[in-house]
Protein backbone atom coordinates (compact mmCIF):
# COMPACT_ATOMS: atom_id res chain seq x y z
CA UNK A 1 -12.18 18.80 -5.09
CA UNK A 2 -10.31 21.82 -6.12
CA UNK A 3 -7.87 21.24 -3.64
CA UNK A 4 -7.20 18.20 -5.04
CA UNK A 5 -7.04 19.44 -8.90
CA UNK A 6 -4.47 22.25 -7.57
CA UNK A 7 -2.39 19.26 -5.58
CA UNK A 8 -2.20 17.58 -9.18
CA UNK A 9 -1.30 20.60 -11.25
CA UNK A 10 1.68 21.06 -8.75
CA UNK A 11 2.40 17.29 -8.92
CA UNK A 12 2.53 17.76 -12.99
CA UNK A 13 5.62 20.58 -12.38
CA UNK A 14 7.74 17.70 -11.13
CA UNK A 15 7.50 16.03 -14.71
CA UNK A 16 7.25 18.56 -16.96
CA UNK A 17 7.72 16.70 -20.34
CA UNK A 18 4.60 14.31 -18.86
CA UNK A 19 1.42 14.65 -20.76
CA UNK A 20 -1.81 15.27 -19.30
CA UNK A 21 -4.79 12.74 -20.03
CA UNK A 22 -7.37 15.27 -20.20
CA UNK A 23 -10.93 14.22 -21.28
CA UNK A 24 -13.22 14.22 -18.63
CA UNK A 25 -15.40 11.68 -16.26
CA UNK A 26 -18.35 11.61 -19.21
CA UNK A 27 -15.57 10.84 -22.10
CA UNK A 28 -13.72 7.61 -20.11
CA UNK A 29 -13.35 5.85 -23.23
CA UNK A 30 -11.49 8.35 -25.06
CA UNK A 31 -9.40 8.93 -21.75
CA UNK A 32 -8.22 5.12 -22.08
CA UNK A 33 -7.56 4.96 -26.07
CA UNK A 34 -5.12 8.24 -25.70
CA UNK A 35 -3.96 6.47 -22.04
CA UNK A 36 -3.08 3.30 -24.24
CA UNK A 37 -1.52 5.27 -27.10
CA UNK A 38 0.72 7.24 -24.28
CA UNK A 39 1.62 4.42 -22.74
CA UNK A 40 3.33 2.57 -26.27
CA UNK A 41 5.31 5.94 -26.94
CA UNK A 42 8.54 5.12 -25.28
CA UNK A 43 9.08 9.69 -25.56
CA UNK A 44 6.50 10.18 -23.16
CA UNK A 45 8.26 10.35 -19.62
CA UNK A 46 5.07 10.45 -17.36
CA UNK A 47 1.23 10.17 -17.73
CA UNK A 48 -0.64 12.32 -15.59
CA UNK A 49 -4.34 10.80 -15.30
CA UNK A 50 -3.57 7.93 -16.89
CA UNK A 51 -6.84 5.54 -17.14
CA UNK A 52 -7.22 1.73 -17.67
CA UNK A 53 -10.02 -0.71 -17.11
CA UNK A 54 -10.60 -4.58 -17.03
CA UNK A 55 -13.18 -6.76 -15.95
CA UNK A 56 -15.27 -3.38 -14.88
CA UNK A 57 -12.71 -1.71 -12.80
CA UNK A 58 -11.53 1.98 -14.06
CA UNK A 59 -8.36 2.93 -12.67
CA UNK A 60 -7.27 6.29 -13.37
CA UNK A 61 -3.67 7.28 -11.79
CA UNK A 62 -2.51 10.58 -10.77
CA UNK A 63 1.35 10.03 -12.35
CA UNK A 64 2.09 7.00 -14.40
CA UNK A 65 5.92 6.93 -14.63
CA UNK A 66 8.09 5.73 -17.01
CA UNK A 67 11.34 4.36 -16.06
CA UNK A 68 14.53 4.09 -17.72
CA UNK A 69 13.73 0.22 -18.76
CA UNK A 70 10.63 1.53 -20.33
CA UNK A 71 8.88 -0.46 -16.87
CA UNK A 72 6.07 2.16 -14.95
CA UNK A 73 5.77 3.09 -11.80
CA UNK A 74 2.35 3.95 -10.32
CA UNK A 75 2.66 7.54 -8.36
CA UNK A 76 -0.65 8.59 -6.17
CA UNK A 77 -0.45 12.31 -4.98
CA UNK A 78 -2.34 13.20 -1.67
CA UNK A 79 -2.63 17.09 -0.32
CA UNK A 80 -0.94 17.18 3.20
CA UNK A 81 1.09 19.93 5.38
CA UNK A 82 4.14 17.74 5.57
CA UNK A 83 6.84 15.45 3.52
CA UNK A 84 5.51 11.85 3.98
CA UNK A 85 7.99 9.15 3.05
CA UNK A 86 6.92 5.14 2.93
């Protein structure tokens, strides 16, 4: 697990203007009202942590990214010794 917080903190230098939805696993609903408020501010480049649910599915994304026609692209960062490309 910290492996995989320090993998994110590196993935966060990439977009450093991105903000960082913080509140932990106990506070979810708080993590989705500030993920929805992020989301409608067209100034915020990337969400890291981002967190949405409907019909009982939580989804919580390592970088949310916004695009230059305010459209999102969904980023998942893994730990690995080499450059994967897909």
């Amino acid at each position: 697990m910290e492996q995989g917080q320090l993998v994110g903190v590196e993935a966060q230098k990439a977009f450093p203007s991105g903000v960082l939805v913080d509140p932990s696993h106990e506070e979810l609903g708080n993590a989705i009202a500030i993920t929805r408020k992020l989301v409608t501010n067209p100034e915020v480049p990337a969400i890291f942590e981002a967190t949405f649910d409907a019909d009982n599915v939580l989804v919580r994304v390592d970088v949310l990214k916004r695009d230059a026609a305010n459209a999102f692209q969904i980023l998942e960062v893994k730990s690995s010794t080499k450059l994967q490309n897909h």
